[in-house]
C-alpha atoms as a PDB file:
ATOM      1  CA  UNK A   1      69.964 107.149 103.421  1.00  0.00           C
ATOM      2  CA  UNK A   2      66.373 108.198 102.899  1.00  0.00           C
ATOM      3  CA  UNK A   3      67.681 112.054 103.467  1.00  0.00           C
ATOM      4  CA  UNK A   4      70.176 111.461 100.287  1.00  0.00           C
ATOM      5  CA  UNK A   5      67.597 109.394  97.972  1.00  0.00           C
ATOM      6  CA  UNK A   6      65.203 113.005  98.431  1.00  0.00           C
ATOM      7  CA  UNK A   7      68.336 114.850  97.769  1.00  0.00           C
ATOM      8  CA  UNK A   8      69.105 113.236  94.805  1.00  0.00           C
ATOM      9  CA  UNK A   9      65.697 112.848  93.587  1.00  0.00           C
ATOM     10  CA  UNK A  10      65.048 116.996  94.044  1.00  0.00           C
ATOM     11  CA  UNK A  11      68.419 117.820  92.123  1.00  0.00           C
ATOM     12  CA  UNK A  12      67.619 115.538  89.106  1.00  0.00           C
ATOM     13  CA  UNK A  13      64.266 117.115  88.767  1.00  0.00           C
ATOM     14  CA  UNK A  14      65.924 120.215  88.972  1.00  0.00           C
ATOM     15  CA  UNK A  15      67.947 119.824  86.204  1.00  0.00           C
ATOM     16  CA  UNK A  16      65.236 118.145  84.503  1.00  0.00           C
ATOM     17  CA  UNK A  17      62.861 121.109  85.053  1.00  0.00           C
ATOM     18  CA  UNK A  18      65.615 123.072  83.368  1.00  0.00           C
ATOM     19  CA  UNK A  19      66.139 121.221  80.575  1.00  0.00           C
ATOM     20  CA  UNK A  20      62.554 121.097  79.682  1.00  0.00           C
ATOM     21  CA  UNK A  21      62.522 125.178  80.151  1.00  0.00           C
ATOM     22  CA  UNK A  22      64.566 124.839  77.112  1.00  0.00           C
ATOM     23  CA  UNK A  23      61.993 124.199  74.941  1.00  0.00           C
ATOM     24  CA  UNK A  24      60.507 127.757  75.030  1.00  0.00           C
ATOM     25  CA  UNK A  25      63.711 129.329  73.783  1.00  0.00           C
ATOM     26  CA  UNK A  26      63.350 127.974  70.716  1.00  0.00           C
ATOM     27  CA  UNK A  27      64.252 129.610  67.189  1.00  0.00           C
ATOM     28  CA  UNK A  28      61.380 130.495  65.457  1.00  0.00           C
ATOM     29  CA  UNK A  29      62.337 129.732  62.025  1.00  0.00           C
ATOM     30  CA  UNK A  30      61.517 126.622  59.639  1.00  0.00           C
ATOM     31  CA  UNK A  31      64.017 124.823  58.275  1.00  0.00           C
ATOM     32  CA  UNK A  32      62.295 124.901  55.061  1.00  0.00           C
ATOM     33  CA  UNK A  33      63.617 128.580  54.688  1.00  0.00           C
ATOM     34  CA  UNK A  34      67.394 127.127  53.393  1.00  0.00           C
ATOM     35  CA  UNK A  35      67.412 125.439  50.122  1.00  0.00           C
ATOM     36  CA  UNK A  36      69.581 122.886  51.353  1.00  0.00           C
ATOM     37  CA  UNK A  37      66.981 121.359  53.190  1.00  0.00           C
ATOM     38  CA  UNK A  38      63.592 121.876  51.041  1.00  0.00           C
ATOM     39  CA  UNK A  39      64.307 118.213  48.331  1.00  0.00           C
ATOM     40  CA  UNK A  40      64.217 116.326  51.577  1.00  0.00           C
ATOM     41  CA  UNK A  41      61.814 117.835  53.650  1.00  0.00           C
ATOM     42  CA  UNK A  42      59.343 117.481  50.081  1.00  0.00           C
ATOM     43  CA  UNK A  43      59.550 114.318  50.711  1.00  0.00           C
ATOM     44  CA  UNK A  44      59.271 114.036  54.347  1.00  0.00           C
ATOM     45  CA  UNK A  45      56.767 113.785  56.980  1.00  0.00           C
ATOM     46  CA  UNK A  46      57.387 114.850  60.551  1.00  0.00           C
ATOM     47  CA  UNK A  47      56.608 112.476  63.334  1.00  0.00           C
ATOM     48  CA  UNK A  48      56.664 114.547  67.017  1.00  0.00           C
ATOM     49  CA  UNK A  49      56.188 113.890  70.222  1.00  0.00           C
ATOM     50  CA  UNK A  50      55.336 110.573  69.371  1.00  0.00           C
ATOM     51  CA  UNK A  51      54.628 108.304  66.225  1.00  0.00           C
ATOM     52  CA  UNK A  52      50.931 109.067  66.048  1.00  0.00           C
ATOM     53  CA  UNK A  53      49.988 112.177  64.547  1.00  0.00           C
ATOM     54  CA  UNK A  54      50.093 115.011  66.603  1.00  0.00           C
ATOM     55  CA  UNK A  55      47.995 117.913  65.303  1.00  0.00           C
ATOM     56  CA  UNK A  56      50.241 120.750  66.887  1.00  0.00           C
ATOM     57  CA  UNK A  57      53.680 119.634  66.395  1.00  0.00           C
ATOM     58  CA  UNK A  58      53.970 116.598  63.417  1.00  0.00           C
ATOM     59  CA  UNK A  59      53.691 117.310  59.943  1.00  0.00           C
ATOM     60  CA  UNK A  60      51.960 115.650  56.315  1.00  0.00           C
ATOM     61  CA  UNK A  61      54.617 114.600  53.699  1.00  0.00           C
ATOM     62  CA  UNK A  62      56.005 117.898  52.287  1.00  0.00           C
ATOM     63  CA  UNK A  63      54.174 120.547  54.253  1.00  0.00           C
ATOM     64  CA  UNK A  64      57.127 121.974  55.900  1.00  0.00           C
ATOM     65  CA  UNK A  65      56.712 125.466  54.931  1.00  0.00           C
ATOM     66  CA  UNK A  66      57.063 128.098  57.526  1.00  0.00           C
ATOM     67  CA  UNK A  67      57.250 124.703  59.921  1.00  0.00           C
ATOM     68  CA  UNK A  68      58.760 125.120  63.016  1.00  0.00           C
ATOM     69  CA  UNK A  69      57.941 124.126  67.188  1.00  0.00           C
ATOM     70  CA  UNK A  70      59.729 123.301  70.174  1.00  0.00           C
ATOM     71  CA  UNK A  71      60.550 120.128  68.421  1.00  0.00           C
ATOM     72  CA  UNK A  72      61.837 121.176  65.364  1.00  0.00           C
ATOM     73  CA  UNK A  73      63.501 124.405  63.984  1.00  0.00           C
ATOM     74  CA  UNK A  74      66.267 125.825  62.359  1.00  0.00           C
ATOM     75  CA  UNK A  75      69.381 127.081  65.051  1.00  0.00           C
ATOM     76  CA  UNK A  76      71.862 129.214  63.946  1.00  0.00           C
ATOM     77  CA  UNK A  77      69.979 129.552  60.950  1.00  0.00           C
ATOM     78  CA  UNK A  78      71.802 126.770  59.395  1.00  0.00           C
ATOM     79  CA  UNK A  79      71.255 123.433  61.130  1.00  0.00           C
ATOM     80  CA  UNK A  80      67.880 121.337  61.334  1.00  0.00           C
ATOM     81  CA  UNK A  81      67.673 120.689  64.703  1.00  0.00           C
ATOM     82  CA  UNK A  82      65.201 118.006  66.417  1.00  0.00           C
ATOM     83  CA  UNK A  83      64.817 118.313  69.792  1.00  0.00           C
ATOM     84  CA  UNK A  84      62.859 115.758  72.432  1.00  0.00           C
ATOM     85  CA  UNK A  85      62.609 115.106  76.436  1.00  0.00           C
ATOM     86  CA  UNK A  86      61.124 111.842  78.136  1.00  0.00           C
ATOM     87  CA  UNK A  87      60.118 112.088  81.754  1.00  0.00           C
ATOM     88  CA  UNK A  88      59.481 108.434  82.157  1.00  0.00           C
ATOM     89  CA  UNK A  89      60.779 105.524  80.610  1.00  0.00           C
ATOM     90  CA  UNK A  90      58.906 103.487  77.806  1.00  0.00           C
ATOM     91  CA  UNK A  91      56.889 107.062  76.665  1.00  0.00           C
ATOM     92  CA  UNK A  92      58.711 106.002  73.131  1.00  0.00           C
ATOM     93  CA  UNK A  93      59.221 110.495  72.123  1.00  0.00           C
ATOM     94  CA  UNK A  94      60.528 111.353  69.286  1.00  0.00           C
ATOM     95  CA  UNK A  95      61.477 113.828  66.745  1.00  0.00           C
ATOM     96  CA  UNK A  96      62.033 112.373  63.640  1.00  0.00           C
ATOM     97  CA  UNK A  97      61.816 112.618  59.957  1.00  0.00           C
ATOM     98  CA  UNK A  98      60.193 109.671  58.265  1.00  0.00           C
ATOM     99  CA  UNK A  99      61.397 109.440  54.770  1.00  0.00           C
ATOM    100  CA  UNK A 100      58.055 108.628  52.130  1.00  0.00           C
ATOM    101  CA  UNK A 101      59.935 106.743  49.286  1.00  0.00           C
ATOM    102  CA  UNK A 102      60.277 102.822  50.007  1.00  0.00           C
ATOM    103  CA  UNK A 103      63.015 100.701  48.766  1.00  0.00           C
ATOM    104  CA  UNK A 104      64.098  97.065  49.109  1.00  0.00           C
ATOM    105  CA  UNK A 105      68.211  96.060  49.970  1.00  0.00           C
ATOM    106  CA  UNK A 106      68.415  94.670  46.776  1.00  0.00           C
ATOM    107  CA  UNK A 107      68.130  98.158  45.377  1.00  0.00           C
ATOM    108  CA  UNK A 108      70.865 100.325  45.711  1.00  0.00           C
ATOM    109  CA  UNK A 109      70.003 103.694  48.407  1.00  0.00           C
ATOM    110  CA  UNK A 110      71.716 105.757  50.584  1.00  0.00           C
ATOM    111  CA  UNK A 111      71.209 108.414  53.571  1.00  0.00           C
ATOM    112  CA  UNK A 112      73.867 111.102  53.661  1.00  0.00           C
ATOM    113  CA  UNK A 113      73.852 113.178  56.521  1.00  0.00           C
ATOM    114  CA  UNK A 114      76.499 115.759  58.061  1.00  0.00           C
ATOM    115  CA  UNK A 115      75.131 115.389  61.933  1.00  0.00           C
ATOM    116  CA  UNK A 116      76.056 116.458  65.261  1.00  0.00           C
ATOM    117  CA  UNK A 117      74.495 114.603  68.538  1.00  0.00           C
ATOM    118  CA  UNK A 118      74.167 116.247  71.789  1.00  0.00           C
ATOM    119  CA  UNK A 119      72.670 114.011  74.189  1.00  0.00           C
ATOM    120  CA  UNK A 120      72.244 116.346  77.498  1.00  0.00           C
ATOM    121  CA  UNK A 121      71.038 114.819  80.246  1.00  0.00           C
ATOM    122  CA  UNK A 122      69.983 111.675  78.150  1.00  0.00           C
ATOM    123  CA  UNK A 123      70.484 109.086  80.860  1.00  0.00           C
ATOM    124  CA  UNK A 124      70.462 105.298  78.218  1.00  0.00           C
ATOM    125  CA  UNK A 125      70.358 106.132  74.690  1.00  0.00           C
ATOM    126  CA  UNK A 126      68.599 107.556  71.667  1.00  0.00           C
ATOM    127  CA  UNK A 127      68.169 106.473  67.571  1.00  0.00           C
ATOM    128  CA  UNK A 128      69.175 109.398  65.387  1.00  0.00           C
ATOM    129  CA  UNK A 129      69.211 107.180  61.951  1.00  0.00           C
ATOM    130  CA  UNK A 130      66.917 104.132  60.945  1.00  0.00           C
ATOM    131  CA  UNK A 131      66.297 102.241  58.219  1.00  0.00           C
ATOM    132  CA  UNK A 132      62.793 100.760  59.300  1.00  0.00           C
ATOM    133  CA  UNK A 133      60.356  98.202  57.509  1.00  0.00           C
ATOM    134  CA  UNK A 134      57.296  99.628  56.359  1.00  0.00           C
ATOM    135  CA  UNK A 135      54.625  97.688  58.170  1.00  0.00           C
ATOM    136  CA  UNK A 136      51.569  99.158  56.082  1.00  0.00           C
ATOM    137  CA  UNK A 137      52.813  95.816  53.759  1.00  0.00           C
ATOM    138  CA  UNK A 138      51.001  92.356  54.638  1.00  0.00           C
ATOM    139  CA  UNK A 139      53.539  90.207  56.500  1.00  0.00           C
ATOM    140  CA  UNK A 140      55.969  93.043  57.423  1.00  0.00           C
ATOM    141  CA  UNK A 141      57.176  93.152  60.863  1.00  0.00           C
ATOM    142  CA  UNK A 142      56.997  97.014  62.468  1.00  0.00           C
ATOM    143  CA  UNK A 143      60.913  96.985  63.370  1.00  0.00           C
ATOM    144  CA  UNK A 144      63.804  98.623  61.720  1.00  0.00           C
ATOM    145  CA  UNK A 145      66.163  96.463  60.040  1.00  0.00           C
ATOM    146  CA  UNK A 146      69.190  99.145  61.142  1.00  0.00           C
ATOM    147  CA  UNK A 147      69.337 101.734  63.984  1.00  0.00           C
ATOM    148  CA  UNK A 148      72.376 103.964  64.265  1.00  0.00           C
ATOM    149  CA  UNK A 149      72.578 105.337  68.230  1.00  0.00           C
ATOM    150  CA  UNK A 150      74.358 106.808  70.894  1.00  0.00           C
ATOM    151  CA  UNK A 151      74.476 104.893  74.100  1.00  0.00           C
ATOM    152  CA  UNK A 152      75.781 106.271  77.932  1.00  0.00           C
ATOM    153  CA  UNK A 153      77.536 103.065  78.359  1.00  0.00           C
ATOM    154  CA  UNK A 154      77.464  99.598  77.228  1.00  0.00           C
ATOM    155  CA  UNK A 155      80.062  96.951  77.487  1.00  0.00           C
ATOM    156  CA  UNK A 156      82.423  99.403  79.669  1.00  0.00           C
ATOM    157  CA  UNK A 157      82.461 102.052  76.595  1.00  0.00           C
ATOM    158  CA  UNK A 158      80.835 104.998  77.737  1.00  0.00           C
ATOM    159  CA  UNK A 159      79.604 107.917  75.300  1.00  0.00           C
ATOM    160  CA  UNK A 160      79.624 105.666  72.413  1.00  0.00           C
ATOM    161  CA  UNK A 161      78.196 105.582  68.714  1.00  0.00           C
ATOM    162  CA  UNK A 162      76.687 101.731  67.899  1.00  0.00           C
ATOM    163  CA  UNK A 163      74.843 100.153  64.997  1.00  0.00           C
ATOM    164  CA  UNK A 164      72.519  97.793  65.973  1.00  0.00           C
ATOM    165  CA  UNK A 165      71.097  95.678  63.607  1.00  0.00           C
ATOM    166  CA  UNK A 166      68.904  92.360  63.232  1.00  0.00           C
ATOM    167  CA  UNK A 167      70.658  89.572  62.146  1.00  0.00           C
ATOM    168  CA  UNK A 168      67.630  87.380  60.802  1.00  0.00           C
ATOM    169  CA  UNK A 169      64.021  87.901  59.880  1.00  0.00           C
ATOM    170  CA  UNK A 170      62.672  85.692  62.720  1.00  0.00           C
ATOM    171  CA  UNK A 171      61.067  86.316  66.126  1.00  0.00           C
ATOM    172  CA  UNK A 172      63.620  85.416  68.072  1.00  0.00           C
ATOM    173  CA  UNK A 173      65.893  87.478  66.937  1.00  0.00           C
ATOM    174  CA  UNK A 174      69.803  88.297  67.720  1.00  0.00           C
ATOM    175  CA  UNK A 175      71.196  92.103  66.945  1.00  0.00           C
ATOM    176  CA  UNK A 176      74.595  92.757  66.065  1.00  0.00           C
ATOM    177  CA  UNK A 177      76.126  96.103  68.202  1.00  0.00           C
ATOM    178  CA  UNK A 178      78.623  97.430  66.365  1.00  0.00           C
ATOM    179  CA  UNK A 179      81.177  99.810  68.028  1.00  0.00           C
ATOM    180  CA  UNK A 180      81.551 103.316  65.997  1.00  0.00           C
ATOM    181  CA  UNK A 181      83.555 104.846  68.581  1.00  0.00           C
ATOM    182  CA  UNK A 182      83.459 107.738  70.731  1.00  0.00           C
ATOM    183  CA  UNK A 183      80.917 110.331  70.347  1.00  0.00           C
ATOM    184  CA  UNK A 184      82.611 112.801  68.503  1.00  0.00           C
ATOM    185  CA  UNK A 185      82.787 116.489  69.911  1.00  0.00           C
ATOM    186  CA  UNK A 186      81.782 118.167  66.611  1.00  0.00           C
ATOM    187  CA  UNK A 187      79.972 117.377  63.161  1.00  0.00           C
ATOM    188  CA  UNK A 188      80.697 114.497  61.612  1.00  0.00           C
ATOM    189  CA  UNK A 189      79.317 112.716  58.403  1.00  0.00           C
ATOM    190  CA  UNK A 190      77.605 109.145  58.080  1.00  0.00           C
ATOM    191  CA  UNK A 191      76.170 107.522  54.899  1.00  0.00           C
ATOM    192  CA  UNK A 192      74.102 104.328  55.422  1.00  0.00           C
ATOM    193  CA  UNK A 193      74.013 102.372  52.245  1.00  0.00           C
ATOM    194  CA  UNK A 194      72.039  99.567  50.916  1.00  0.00           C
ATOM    195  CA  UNK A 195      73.003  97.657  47.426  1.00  0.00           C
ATOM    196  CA  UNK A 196      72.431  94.586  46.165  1.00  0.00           C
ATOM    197  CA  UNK A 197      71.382  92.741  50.033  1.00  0.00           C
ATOM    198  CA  UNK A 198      74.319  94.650  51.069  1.00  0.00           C
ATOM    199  CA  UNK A 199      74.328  97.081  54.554  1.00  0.00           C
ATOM    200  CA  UNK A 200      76.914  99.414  54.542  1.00  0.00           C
ATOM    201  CA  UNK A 201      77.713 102.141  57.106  1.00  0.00           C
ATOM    202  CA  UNK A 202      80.343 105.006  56.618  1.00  0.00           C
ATOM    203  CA  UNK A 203      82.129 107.079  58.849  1.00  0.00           C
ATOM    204  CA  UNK A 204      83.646 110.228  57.645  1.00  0.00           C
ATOM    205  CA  UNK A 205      84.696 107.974  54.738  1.00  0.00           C
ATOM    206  CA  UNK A 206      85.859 104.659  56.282  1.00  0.00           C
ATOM    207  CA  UNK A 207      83.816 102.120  56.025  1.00  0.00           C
ATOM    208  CA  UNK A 208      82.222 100.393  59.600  1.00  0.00           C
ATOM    209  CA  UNK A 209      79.908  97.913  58.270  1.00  0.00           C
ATOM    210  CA  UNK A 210      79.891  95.879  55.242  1.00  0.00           C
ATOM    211  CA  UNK A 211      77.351  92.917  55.463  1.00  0.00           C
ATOM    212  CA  UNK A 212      74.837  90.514  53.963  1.00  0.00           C
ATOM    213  CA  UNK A 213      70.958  91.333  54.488  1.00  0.00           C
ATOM    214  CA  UNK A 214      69.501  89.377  52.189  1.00  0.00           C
ATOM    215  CA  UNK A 215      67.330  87.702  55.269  1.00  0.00           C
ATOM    216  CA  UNK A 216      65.743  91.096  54.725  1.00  0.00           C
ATOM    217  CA  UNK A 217      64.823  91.262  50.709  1.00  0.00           C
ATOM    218  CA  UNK A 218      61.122  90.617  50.761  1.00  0.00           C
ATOM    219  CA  UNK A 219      60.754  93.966  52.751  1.00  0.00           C
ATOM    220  CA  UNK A 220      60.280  97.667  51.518  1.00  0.00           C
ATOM    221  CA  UNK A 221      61.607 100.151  54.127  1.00  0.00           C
ATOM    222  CA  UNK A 222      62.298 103.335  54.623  1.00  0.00           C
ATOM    223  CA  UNK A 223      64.721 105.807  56.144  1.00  0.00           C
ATOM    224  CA  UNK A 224      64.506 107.592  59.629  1.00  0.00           C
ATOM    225  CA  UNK A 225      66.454 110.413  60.812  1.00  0.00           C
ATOM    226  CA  UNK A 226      66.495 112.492  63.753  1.00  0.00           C
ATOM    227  CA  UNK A 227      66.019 112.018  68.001  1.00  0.00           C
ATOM    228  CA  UNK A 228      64.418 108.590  69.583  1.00  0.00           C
ATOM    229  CA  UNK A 229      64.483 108.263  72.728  1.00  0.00           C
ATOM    230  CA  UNK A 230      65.156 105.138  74.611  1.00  0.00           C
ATOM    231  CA  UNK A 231      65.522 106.703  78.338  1.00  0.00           C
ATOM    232  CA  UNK A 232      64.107 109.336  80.286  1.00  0.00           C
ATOM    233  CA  UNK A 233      66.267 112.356  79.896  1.00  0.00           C
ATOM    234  CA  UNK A 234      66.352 115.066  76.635  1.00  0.00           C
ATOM    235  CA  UNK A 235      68.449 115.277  73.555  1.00  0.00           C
ATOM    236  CA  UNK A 236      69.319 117.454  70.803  1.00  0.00           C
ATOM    237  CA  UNK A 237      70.148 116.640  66.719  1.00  0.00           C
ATOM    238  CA  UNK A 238      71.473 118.910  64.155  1.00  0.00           C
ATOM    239  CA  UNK A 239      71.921 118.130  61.002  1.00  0.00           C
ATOM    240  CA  UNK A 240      74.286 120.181  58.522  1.00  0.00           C
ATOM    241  CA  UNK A 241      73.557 118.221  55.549  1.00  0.00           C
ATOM    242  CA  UNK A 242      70.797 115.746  54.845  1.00  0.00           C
ATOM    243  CA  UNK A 243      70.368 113.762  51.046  1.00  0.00           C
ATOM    244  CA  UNK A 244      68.621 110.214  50.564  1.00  0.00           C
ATOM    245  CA  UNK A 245      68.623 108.766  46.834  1.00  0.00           C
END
C-alpha cells in the first residue's frame, strides 16, 4: 500500500511539474494590442499571483500597455487568456481582472463576456466571474455577493458550471448553488446582470437566475473576471469578448 501511495504521489507531481513548465511557453503579446479589449482593460487593474500587489506580474488601473507574463497574455492573438497553478491548498492564486467602477444592485449593470474555461488538472474548483463588495467602504464585508465557477464534482454532477451566491447579509450565512450545466466544450457567452435589487445570470441567452438581492443594497461592488483558484491544481481562461456598463 505504501509502494502505491509513492507511486501515485511521484505521477501527480509529474504531471504537476508539467503543467507548471507551461508557464514558460507563454505568448508574448499584451492583450492591450486588440481594440476589443483596450475600454476594459482602461478601466481595469490586474491582480496576479495573488490579491496583494505583485510588482512583477499585477498591474495599476489602466496600465496594460505592452502588458503581458506567464499569467496573462494574448493566445492566438485573439483571446485574453489568464492563466494560474496552486501547489497547495488555501494559497488563494489568482489571475483576475478587478473592475474600478463601483455600483450598487439597485442600479442597473452588466458583465458580458464570450469565455471559454479549461480547467486542466484543476482538482476542486475555480471563480472565473464575481461580483464582489468593495470592502475599502466602512461596514462592508470583504466577500462577493455572486461567484460564477466550475466545480470537479458536487452533488454527483461532475464537470459542472454553478452560481453560488449569498442569500442574506449576515454572518451566518447560507449560499444558493445553482446548477448551469455541463462545462461546455467550446466558447460560450454569460451576462451577469444587476437592476433594480435584481441578480440575473444568462446563458447563451436563457436566463438561469432571476432573484431578489435587495439584502445587498447598502453595498457598492464591483465586477471580477478571470481564474481563482479554490484547489491545488492549474487552470486556464480565455475570454473572446469582455464589456461591463
Amino acid at each position: 500500500m505504501k509502494k502505491i501511495i509513492i507511486l501515485i504521489s511521484l505521477i501527480f507531481n509529474i504531471i504537476f511539474a508539467y503543467t507548471f513548465n507551461q508557464e514558460k511557453n507563454f505568448s508574448t503579446k499584451s492583450p492591450y494590442c486588440l481594440d476589443k479589449f483596450k475600454f476594459i482593460l482602461n478601466i481595469s487593474k490586474l491582480q496576479a499571483p495573488k490579491s496583494k500587489f505583485d510588482s512583477e506580474y499585477s498591474t495599476y488601473y489602466g496600465k496594460f500597455e505592452g502588458i503581458y507574463n506567464k499569467y496573462f497574455y494574448l493566445e492566438n492573438n485573439n483571446y485574453m487568456t489568464f492563466y494560474i497553478c496552486e501547489k497547495n491548498e488555501n494559497e488563494h492564486r489568482r489571475s483576475e481582472l478587478r473592475f474600478r467602477n463601483d455600483f450598487k444592485v439597485s442600479e442597473n449593470h452588466y458583465l458580458k463576456v464570450r469565455v471559454k474555461i479549461l480547467p486542466l488538472n484543476e482538482k476542486k474548483e475555480f471563480t472565473f466571474l464575481q461580483i464582489h463588495a468593495d470592502a475599502h467602504y466602512d461596514n462592508t464585508p470583504n466577500k462577493p455577493l455572486l461567484r460564477v465557477i466550475w466545480r470537479k464534482e458536487y452533488n454527483g454532477l461532475k464537470d459542472h458550471l454553478w452560481v453560488i451566491i449569498r442569500d442574506s447579509n449576515e454572518n451566518n450565512v447560507e449560499y444558493l448553488k445553482i446548477d448551469l450545466g455541463k462545462r461546455p466544450e467550446n466558447f460560450f457567452n454569460i451576462v451577469v446582470k444587476v437592476k433594480e435589487s435584481k441578480l440575473y445570470v444568462f446563458l447563451n441567452g436563457k436566463k438561469k437566475v432571476g432573484i431578489d438581492v435587495s439584502f445587498w443594497k447598502k453595498y457598492n461592488n464591483y465586477f471580477k473576471a478571470g481564474v481563482y483558484l479554490q484547489g491545488r491544481g492549474c487552470a486556464k481562461v480565455l475570454f473572446d469578448k469582455l464589456w461591463i456598463k
